[in-house]
PDB file of N, CA and C in Angstrom:
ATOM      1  N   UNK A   1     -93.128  -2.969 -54.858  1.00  0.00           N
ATOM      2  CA  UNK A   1     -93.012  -3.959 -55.913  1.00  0.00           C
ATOM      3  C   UNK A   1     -91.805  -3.639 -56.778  1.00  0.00           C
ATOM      4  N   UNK A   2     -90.958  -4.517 -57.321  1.00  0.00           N
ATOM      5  CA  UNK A   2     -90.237  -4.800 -58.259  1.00  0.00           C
ATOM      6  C   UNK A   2     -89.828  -5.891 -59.121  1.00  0.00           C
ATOM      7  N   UNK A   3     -89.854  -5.140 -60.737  1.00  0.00           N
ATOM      8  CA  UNK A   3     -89.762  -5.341 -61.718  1.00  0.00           C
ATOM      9  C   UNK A   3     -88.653  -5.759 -62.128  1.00  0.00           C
ATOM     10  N   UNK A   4     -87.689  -7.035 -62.053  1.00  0.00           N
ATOM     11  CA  UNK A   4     -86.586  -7.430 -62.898  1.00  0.00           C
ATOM     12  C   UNK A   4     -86.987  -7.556 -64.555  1.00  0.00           C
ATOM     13  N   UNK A   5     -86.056  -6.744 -65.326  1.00  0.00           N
ATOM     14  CA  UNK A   5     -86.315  -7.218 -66.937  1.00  0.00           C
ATOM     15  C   UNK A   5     -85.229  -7.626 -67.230  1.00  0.00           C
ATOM     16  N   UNK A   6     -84.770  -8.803 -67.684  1.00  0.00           N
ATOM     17  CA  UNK A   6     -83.557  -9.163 -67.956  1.00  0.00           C
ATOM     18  C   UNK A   6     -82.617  -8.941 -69.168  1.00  0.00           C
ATOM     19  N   UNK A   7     -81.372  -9.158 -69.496  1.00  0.00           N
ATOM     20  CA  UNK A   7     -80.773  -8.339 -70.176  1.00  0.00           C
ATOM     21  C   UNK A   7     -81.679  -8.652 -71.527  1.00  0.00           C
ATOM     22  N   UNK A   8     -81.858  -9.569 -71.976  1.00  0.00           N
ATOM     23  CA  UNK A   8     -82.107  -9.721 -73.255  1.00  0.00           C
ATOM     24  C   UNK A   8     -83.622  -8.620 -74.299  1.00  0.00           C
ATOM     25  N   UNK A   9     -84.108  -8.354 -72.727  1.00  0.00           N
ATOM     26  CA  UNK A   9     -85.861  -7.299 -73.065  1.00  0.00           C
ATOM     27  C   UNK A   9     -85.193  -6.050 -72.565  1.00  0.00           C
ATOM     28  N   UNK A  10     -84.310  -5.453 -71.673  1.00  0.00           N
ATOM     29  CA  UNK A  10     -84.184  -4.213 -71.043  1.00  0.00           C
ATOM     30  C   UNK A  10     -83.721  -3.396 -72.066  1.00  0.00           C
ATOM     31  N   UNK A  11     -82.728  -3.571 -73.285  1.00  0.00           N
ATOM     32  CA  UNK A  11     -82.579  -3.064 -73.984  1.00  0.00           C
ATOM     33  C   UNK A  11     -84.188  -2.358 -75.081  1.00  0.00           C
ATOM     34  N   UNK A  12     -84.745  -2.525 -75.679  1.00  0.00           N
ATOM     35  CA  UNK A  12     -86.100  -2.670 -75.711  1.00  0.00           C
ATOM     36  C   UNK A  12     -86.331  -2.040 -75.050  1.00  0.00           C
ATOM     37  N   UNK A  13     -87.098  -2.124 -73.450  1.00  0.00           N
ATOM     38  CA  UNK A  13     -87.754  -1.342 -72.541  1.00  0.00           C
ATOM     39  C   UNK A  13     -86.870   0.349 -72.489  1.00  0.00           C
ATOM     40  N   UNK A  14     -85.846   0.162 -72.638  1.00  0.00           N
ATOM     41  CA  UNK A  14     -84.685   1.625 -72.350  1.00  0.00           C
ATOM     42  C   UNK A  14     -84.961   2.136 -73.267  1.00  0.00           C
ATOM     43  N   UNK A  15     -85.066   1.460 -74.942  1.00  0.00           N
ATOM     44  CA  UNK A  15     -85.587   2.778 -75.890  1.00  0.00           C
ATOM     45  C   UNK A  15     -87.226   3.483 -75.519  1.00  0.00           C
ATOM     46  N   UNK A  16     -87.761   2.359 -75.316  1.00  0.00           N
ATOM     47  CA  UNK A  16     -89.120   2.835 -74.913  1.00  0.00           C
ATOM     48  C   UNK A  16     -89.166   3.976 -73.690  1.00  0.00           C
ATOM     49  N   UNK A  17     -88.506   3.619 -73.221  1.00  0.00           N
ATOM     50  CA  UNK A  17     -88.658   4.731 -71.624  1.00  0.00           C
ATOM     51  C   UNK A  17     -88.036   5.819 -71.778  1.00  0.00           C
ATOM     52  N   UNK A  18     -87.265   6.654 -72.637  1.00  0.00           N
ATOM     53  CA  UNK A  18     -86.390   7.337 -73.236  1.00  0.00           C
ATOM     54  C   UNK A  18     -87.489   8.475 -73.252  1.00  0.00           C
ATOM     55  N   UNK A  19     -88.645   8.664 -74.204  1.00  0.00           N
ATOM     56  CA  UNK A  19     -89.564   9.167 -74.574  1.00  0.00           C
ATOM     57  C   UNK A  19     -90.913   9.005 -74.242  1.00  0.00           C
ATOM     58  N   UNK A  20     -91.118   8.008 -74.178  1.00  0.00           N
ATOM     59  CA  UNK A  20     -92.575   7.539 -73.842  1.00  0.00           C
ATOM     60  C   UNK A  20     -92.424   7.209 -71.975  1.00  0.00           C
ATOM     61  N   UNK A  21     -93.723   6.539 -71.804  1.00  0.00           N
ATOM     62  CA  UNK A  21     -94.633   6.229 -70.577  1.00  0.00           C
ATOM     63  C   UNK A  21     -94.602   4.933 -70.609  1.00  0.00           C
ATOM     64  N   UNK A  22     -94.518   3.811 -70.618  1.00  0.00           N
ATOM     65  CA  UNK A  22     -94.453   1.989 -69.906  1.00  0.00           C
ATOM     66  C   UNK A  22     -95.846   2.009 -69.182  1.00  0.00           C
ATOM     67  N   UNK A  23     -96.516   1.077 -69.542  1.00  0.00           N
ATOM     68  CA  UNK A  23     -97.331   0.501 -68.526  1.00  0.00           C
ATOM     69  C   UNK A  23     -97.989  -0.724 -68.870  1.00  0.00           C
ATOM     70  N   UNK A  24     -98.084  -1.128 -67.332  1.00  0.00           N
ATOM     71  CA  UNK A  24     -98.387  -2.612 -67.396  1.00  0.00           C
ATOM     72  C   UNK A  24     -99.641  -3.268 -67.080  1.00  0.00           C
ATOM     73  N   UNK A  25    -100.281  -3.395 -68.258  1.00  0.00           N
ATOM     74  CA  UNK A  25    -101.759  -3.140 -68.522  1.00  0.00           C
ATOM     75  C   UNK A  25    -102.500  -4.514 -68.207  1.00  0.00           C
ATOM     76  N   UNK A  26    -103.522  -5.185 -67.279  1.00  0.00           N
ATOM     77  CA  UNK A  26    -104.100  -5.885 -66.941  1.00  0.00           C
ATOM     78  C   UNK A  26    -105.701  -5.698 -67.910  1.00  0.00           C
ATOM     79  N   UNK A  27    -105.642  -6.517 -69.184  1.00  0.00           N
ATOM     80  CA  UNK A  27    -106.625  -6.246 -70.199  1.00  0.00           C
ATOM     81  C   UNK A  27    -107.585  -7.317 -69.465  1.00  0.00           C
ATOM     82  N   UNK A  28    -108.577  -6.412 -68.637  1.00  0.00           N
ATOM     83  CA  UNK A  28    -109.864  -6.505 -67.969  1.00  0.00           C
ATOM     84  C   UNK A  28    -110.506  -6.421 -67.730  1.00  0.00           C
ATOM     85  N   UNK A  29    -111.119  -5.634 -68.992  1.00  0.00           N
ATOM     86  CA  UNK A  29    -112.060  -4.690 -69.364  1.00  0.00           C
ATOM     87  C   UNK A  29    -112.412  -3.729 -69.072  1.00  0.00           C
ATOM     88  N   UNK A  30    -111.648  -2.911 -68.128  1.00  0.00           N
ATOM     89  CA  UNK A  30    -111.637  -1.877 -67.438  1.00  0.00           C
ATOM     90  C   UNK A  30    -110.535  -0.479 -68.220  1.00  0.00           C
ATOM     91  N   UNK A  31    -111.197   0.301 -68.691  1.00  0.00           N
ATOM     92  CA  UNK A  31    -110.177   1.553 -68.926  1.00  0.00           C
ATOM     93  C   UNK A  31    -109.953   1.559 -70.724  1.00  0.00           C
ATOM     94  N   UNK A  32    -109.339   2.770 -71.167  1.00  0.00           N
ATOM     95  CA  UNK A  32    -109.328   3.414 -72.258  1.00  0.00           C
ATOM     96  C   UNK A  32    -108.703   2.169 -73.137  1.00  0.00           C
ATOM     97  N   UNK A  33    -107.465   1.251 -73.155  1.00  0.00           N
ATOM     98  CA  UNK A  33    -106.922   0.698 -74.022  1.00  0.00           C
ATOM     99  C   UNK A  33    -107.229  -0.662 -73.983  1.00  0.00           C
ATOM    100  N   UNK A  34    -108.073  -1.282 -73.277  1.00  0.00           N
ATOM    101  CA  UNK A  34    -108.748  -2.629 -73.133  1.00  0.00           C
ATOM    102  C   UNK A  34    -109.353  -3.127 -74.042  1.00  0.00           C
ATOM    103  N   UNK A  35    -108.937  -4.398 -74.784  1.00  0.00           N
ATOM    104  CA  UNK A  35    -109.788  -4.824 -75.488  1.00  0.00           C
ATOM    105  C   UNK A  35    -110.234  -6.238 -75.338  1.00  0.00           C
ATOM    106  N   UNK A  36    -110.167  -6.462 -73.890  1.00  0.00           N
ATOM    107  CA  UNK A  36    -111.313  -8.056 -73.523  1.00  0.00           C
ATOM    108  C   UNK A  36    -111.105  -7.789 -71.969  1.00  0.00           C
ATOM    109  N   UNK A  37    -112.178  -8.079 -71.391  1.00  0.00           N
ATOM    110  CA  UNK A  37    -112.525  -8.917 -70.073  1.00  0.00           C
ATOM    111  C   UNK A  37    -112.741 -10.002 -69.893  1.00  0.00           C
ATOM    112  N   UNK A  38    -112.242  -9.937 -68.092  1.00  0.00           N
ATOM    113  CA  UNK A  38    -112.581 -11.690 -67.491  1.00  0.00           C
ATOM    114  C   UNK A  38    -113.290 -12.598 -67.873  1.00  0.00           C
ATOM    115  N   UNK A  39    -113.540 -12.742 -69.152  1.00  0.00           N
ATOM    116  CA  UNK A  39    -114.309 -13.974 -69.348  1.00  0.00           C
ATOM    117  C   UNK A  39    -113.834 -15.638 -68.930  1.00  0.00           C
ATOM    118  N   UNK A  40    -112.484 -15.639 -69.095  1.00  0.00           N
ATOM    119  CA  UNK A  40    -112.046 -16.703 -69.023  1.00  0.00           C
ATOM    120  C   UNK A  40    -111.354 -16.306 -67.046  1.00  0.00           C
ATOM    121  N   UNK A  41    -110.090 -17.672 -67.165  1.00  0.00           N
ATOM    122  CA  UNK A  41    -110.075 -17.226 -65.971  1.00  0.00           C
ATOM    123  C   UNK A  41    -108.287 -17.568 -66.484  1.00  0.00           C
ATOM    124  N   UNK A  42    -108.200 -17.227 -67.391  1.00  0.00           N
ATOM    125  CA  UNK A  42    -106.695 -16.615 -67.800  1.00  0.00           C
ATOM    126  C   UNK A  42    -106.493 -14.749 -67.184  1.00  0.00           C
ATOM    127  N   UNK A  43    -105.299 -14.566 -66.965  1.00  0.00           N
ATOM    128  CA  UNK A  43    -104.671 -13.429 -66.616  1.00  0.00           C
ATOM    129  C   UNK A  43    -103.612 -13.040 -67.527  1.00  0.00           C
ATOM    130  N   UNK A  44    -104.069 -11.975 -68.572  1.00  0.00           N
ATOM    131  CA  UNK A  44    -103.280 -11.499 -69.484  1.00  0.00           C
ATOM    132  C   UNK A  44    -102.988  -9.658 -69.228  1.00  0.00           C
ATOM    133  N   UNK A  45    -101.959 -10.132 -68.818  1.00  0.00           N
ATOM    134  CA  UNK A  45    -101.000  -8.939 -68.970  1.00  0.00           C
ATOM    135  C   UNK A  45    -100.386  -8.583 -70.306  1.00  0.00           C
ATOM    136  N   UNK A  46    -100.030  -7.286 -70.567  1.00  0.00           N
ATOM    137  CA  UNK A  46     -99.677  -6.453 -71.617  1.00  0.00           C
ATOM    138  C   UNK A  46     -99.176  -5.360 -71.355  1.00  0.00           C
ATOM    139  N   UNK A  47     -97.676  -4.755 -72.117  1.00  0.00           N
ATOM    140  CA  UNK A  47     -97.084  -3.536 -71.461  1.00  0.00           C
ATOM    141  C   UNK A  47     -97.699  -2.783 -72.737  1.00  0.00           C
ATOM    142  N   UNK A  48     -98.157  -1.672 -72.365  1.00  0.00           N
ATOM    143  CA  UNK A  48     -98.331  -0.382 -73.410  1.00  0.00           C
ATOM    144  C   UNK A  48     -97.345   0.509 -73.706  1.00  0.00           C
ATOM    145  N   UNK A  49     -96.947   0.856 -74.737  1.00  0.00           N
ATOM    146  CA  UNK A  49     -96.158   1.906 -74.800  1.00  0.00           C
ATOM    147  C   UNK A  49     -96.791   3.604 -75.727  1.00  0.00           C
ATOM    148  N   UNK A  50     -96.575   4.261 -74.395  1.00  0.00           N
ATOM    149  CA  UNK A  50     -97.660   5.660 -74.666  1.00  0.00           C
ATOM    150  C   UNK A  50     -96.700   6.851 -74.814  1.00  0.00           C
ATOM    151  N   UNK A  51     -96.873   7.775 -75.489  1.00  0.00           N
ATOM    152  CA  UNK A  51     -96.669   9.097 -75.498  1.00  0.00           C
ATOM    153  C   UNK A  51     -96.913   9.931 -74.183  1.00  0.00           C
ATOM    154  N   UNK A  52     -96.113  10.718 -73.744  1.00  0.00           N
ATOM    155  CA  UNK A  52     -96.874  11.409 -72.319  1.00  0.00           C
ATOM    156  C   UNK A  52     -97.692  12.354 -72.575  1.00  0.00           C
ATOM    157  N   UNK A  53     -98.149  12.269 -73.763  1.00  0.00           N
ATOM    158  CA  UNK A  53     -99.798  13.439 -73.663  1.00  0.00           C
ATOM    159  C   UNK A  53    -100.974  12.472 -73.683  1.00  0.00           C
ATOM    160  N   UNK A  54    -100.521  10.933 -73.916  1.00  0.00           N
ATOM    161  CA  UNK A  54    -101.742   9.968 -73.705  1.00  0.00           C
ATOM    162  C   UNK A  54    -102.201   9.734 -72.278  1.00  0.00           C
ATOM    163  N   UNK A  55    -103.441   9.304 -72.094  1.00  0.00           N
ATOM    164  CA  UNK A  55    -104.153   9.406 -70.711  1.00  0.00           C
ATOM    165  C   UNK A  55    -103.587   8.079 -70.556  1.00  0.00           C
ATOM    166  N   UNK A  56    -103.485   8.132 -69.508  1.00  0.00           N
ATOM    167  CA  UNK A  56    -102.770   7.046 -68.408  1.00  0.00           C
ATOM    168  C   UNK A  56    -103.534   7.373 -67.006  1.00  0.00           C
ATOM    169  N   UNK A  57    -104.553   7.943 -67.129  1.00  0.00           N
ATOM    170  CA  UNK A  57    -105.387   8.097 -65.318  1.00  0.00           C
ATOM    171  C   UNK A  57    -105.654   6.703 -65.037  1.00  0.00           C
ATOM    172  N   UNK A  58    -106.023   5.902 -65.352  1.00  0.00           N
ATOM    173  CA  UNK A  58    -106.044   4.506 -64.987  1.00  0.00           C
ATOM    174  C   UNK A  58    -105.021   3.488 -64.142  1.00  0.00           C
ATOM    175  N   UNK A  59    -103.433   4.253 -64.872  1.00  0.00           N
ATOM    176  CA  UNK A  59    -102.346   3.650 -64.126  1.00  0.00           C
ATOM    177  C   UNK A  59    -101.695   4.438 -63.452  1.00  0.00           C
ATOM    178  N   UNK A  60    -102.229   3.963 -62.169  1.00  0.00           N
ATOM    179  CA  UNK A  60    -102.112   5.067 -60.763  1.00  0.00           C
ATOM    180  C   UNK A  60    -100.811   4.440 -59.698  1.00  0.00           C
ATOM    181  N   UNK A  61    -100.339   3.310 -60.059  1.00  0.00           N
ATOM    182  CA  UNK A  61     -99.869   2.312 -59.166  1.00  0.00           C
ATOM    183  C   UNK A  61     -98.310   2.234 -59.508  1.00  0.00           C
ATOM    184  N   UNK A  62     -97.257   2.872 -59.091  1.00  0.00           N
ATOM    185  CA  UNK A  62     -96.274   2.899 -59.695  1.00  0.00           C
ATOM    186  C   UNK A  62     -95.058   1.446 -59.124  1.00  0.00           C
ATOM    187  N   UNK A  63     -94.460   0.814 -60.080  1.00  0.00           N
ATOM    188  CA  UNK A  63     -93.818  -0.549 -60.165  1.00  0.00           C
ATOM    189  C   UNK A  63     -92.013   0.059 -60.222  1.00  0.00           C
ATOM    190  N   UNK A  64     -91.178  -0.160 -59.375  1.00  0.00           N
ATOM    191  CA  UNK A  64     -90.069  -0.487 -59.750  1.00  0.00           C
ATOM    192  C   UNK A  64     -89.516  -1.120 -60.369  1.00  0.00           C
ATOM    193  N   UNK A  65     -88.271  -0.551 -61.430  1.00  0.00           N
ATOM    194  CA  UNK A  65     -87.505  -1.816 -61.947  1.00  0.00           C
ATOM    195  C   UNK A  65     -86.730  -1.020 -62.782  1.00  0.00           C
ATOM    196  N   UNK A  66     -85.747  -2.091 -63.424  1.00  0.00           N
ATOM    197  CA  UNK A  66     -84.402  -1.576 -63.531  1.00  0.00           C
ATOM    198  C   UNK A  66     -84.364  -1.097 -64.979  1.00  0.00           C
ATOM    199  N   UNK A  67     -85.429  -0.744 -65.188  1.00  0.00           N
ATOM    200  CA  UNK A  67     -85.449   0.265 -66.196  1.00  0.00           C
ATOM    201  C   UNK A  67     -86.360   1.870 -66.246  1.00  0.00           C
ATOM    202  N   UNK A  68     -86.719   1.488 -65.002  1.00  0.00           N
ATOM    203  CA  UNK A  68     -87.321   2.976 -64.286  1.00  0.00           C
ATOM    204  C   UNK A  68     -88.735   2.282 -63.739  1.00  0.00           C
ATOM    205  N   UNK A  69     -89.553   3.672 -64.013  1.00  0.00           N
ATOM    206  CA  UNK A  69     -90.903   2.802 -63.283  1.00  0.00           C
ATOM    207  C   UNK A  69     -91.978   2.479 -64.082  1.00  0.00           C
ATOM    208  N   UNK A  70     -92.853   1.740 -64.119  1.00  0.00           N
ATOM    209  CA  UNK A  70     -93.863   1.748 -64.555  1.00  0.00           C
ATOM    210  C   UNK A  70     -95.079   1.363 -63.963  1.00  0.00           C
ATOM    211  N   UNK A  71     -96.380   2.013 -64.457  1.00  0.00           N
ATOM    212  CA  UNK A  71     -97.302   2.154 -63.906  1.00  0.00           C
ATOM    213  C   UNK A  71     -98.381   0.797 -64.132  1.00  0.00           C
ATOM    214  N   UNK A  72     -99.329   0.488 -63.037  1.00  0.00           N
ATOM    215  CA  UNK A  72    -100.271  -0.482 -63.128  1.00  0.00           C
ATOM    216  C   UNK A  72    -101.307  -0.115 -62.694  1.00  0.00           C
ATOM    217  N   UNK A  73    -102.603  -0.236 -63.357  1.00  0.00           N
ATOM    218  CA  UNK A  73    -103.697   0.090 -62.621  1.00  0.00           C
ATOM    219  C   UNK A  73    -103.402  -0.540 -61.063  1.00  0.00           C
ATOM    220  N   UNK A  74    -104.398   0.609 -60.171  1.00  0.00           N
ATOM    221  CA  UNK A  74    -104.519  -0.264 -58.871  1.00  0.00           C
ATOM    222  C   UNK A  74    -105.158  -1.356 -58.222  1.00  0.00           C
ATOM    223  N   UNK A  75    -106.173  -2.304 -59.029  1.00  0.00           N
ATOM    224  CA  UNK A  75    -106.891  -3.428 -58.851  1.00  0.00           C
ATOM    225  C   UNK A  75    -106.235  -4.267 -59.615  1.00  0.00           C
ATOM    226  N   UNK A  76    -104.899  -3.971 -60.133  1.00  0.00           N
ATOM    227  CA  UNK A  76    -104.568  -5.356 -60.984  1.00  0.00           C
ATOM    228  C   UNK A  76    -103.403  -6.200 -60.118  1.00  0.00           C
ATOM    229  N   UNK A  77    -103.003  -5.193 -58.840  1.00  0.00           N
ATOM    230  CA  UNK A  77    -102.009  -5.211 -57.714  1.00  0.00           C
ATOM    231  C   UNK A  77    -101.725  -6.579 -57.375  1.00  0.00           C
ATOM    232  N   UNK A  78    -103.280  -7.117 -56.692  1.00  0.00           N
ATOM    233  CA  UNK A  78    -103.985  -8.276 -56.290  1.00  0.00           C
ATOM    234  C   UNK A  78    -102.954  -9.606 -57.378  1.00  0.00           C
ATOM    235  N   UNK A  79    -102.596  -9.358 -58.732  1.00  0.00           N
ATOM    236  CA  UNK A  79    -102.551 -10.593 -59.335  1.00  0.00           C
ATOM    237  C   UNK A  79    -101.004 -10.566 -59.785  1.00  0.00           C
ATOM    238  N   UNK A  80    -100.038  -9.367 -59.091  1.00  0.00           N
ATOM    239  CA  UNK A  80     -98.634  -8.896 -59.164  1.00  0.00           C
ATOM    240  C   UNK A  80     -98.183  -9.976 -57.226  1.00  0.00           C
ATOM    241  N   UNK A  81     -96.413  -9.724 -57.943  1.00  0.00           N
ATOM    242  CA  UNK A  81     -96.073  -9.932 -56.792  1.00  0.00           C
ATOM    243  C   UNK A  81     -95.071  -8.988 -56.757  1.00  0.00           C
ATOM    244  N   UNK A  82     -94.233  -9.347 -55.129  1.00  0.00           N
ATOM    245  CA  UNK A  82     -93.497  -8.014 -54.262  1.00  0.00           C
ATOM    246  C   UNK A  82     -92.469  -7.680 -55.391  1.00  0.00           C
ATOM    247  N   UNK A  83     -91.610  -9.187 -55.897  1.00  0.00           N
ATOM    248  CA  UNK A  83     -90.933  -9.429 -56.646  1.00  0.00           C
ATOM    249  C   UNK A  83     -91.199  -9.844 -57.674  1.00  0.00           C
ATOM    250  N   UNK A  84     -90.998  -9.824 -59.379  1.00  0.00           N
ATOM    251  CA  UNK A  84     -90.966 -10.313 -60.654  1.00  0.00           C
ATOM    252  C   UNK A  84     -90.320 -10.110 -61.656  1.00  0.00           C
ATOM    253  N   UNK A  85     -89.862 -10.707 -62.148  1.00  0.00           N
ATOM    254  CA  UNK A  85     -89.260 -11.149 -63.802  1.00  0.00           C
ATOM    255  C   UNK A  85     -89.997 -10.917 -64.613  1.00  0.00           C
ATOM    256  N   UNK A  86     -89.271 -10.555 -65.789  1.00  0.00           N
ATOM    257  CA  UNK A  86     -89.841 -10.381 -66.819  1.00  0.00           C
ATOM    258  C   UNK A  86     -88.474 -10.802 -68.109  1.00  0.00           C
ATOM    259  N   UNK A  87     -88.586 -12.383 -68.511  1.00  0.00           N
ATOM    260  CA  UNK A  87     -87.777 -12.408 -69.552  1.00  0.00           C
ATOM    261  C   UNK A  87     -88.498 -13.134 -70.722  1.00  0.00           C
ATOM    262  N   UNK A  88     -87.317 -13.067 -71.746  1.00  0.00           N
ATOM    263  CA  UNK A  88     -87.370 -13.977 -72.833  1.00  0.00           C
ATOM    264  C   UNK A  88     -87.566 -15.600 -73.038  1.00  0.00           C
ATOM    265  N   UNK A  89     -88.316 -16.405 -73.809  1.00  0.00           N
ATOM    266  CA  UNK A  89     -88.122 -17.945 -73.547  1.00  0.00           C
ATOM    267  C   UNK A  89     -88.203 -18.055 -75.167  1.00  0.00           C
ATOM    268  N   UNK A  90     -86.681 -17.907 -75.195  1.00  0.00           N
ATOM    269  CA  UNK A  90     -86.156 -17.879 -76.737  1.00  0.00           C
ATOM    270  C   UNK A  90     -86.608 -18.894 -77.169  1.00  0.00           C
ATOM    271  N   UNK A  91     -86.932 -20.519 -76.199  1.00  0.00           N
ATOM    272  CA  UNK A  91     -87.333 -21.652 -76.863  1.00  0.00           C
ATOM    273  C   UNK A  91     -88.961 -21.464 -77.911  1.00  0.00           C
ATOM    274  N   UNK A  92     -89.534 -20.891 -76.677  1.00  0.00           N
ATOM    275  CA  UNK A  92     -90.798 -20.927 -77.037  1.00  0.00           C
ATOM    276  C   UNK A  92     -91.824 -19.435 -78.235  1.00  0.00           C
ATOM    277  N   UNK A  93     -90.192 -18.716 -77.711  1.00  0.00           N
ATOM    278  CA  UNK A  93     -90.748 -17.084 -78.379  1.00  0.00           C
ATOM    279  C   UNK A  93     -91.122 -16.645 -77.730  1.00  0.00           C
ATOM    280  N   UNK A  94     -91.594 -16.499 -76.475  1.00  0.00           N
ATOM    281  CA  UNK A  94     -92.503 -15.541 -75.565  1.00  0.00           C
ATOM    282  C   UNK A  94     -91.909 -15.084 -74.712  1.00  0.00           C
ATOM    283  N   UNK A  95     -92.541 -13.301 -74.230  1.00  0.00           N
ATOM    284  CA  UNK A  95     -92.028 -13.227 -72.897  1.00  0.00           C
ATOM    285  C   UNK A  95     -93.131 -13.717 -71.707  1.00  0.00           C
ATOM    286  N   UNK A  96     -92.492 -13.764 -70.853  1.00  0.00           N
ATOM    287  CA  UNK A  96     -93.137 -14.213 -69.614  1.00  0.00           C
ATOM    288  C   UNK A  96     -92.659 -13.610 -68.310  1.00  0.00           C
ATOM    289  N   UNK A  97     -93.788 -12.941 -67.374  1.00  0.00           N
ATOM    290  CA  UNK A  97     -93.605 -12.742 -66.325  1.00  0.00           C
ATOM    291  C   UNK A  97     -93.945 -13.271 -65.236  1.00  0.00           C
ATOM    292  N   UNK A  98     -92.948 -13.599 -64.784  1.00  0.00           N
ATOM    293  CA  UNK A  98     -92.986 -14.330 -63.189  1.00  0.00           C
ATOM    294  C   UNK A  98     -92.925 -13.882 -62.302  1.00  0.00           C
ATOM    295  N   UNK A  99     -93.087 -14.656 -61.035  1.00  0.00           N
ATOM    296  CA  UNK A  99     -93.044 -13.503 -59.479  1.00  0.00           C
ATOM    297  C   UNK A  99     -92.801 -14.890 -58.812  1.00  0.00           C
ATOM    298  N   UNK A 100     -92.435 -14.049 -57.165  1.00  0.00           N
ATOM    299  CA  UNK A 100     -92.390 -15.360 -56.449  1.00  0.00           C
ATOM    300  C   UNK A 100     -92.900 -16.362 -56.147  1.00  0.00           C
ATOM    301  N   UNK A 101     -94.189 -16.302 -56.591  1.00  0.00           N
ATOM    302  CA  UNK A 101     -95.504 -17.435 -56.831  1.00  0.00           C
ATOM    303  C   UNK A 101     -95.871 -18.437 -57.599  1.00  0.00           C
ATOM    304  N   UNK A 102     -94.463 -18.130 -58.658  1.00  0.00           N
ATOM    305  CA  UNK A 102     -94.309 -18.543 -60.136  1.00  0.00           C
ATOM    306  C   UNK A 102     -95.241 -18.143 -61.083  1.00  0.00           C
ATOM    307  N   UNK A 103     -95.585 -18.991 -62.072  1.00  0.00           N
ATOM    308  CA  UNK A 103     -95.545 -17.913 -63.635  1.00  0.00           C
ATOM    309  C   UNK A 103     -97.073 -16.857 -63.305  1.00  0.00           C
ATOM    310  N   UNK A 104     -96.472 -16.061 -63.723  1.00  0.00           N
ATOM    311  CA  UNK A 104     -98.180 -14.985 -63.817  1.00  0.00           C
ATOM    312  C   UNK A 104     -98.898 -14.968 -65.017  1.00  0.00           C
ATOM    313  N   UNK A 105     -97.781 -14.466 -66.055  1.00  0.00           N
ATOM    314  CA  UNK A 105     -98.752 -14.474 -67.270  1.00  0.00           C
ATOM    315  C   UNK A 105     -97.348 -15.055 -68.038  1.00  0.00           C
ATOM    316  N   UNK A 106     -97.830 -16.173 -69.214  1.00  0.00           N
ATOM    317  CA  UNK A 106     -96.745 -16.578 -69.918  1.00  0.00           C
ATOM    318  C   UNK A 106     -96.480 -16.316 -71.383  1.00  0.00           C
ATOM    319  N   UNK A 107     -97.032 -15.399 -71.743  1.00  0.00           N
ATOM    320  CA  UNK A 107     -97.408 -14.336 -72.832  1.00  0.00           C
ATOM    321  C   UNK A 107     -97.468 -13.320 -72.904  1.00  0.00           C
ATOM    322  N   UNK A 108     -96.482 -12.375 -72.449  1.00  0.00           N
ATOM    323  CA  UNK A 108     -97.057 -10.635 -72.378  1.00  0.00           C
ATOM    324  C   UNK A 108     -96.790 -10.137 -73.396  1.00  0.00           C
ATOM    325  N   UNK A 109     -96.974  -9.691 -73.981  1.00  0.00           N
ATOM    326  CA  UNK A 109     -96.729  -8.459 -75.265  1.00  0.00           C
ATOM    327  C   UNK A 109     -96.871  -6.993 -75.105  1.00  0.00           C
ATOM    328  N   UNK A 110     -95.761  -6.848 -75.971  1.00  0.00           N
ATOM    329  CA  UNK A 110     -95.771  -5.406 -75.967  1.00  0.00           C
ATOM    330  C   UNK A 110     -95.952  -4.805 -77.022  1.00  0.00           C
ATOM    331  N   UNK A 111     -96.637  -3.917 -76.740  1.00  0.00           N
ATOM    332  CA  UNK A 111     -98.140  -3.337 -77.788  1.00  0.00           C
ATOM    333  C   UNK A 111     -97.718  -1.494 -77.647  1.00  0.00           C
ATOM    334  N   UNK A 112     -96.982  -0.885 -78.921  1.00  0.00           N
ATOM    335  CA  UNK A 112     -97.146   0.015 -79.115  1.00  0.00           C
ATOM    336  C   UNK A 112     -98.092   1.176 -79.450  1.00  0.00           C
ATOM    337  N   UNK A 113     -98.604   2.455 -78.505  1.00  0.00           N
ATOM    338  CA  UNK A 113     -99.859   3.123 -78.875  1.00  0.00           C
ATOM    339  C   UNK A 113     -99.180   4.602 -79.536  1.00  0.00           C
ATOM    340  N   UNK A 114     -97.890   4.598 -79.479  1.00  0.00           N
ATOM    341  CA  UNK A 114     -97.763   6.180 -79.845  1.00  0.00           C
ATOM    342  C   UNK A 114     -98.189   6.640 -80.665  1.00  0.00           C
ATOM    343  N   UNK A 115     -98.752   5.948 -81.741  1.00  0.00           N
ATOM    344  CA  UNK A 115     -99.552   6.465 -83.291  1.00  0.00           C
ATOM    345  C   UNK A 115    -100.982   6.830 -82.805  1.00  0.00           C
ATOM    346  N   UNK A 116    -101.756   6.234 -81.556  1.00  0.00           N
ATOM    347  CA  UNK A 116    -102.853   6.584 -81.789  1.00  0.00           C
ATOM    348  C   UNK A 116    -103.301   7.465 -81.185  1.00  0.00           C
ATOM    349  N   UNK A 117    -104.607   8.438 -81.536  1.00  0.00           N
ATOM    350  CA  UNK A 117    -104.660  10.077 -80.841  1.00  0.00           C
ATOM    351  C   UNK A 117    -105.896   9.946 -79.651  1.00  0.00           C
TER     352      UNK A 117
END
């Protein structure tokens, strides 16, 4: 799998990856930083940004891209593709990640954890 982030977010992702851990969190009620499950039948993705003494056993699944790698749980695989984007939609404010299947999630956020223990 790979991760395109385009110029306008990679800057962003490069300070983050500098120090910390990236990961690309499928909030599904499954695992330490989750805060909703499948209830609906929306697919919300979320990148975390962790300290490397934070547990990350959950994200076992490592993602290429042009800002290094980042990790995904391994059951969230299923709703990724081979290829994806990840940009800005300055119109709307959001980022959004796409794949060759078109849009995956059209809202991702990125959600800083380094403060918490």
């Amino acid at each position: 799998m790979y991760l395109d982030i385009t110029e306008d977010l990679k800057e962003k992702f490069e300070d983050y990856t500098k120090d910390s851990v990236v990961v690309l969190d499928l909030d599904d009620g499954v695992g330490r930083y989750t805060k909703a499950g499948f209830c609906s039948l929306d697919i919300s993705f979320r990148f975390l940004v962790l300290r490397e003494d934070q547990d990350r056993s959950d994200y076992k699944i490592p993602i290429e891209s042009n800002v290094g790698e980042i990790l995904v749980k391994d059951h969230s695989v299923m709703h990724l593709d081979q290829k994806m984007k990840l940009e800005f939609d300055k119109q709307r404010g959001l980022t959004k990640l796409n794949g060759t299947s078109g849009l995956i999630d059209g809202n991702v956020q990125i959600i800083d954890l380094r403060d918490q223990k």
